[in-house]
Protein backbone atom coordinates (compact mmCIF):
# COMPACT_ATOMS: atom_id res chain seq x y z
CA UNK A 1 0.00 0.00 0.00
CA UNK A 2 1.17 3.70 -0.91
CA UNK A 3 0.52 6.45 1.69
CA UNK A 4 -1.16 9.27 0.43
CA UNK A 5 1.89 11.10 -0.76
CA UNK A 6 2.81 8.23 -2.66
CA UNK A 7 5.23 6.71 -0.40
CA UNK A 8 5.93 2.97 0.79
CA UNK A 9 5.00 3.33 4.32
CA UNK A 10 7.45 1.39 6.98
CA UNK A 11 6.57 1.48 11.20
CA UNK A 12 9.67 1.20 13.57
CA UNK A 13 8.82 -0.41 16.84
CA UNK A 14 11.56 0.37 18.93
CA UNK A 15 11.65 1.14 22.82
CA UNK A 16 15.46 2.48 22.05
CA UNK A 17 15.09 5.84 20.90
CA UNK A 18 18.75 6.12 19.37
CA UNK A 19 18.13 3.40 17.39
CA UNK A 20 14.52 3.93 16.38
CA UNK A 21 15.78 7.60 15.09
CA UNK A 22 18.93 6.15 13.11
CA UNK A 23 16.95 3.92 11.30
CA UNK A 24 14.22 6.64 10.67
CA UNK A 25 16.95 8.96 9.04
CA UNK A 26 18.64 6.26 6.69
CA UNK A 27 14.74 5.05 5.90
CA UNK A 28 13.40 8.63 5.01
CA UNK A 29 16.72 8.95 3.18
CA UNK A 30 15.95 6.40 0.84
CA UNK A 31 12.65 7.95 0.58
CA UNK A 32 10.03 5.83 2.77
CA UNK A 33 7.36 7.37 4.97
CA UNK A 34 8.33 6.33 8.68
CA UNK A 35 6.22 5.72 11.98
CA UNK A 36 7.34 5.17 15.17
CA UNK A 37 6.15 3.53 17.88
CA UNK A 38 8.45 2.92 21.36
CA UNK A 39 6.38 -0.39 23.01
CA UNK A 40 4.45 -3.05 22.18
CA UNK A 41 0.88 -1.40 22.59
CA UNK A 42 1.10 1.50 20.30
CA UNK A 43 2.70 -0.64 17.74
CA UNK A 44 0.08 -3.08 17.23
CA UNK A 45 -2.24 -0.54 17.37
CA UNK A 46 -0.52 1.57 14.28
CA UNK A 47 0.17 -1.73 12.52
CA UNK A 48 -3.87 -2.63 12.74
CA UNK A 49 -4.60 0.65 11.56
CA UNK A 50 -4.12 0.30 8.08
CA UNK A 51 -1.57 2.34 5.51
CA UNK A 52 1.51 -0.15 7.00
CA UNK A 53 3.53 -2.04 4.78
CA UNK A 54 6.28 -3.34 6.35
CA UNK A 55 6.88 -3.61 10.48
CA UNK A 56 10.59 -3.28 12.23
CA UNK A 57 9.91 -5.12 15.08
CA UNK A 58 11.55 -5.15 18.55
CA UNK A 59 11.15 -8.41 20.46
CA UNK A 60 11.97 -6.82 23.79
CA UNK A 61 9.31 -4.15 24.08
CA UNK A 62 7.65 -2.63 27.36
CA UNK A 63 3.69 -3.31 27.44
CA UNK A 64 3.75 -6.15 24.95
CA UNK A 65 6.34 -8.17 23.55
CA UNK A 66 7.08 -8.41 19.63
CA UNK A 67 6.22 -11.76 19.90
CA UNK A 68 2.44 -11.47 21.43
CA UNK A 69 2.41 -8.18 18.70
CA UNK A 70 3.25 -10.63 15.43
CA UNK A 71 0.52 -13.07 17.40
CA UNK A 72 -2.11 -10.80 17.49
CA UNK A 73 -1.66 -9.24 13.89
CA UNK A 74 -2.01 -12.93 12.78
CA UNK A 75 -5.23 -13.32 14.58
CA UNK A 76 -6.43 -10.44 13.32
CA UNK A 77 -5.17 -11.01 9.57
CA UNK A 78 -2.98 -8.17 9.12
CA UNK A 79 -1.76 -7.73 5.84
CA UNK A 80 1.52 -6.15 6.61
């Protein structure tokens, strides 16, 4: 899916914010629209929301794991 300004859209889920913001610099560099999100929660939620087309997942997140979030987005069918 193509965001509405016609970028591939990719969402970071990262509790470490140095690492989070590297990889959202070299990403937007090579010209993708980046989200973040810093724990479990808040990623799944952004991932479910639509517009997502690729996840960066952290498997040691506060809130939920990465684990529990790839679980639940295949539960719910997530295309991403």
């Amino acid at each position: 899916m193509v965001s509405p300004n016609g970028k591939k859209r990719i969402l970071i889920v990262e509790d470490d914010e140095s690492i989070s913001l590297g990889l959202r610099m070299n990403l937007e560099a090579e010209g993708y629209e980046v989200q973040l999100a810093a724990d479990g929660e808040d990623g799944l939620a952004l991932a479910t929301g639509g517009g997502t087309d690729l996840v960066i997942l952290d498997v040691m997140l506060p809130k939920m794991n990465g684990f529990e979030v790839v679980r639940q987005l295949r539960a719910k069918q997530a295309t991403v």
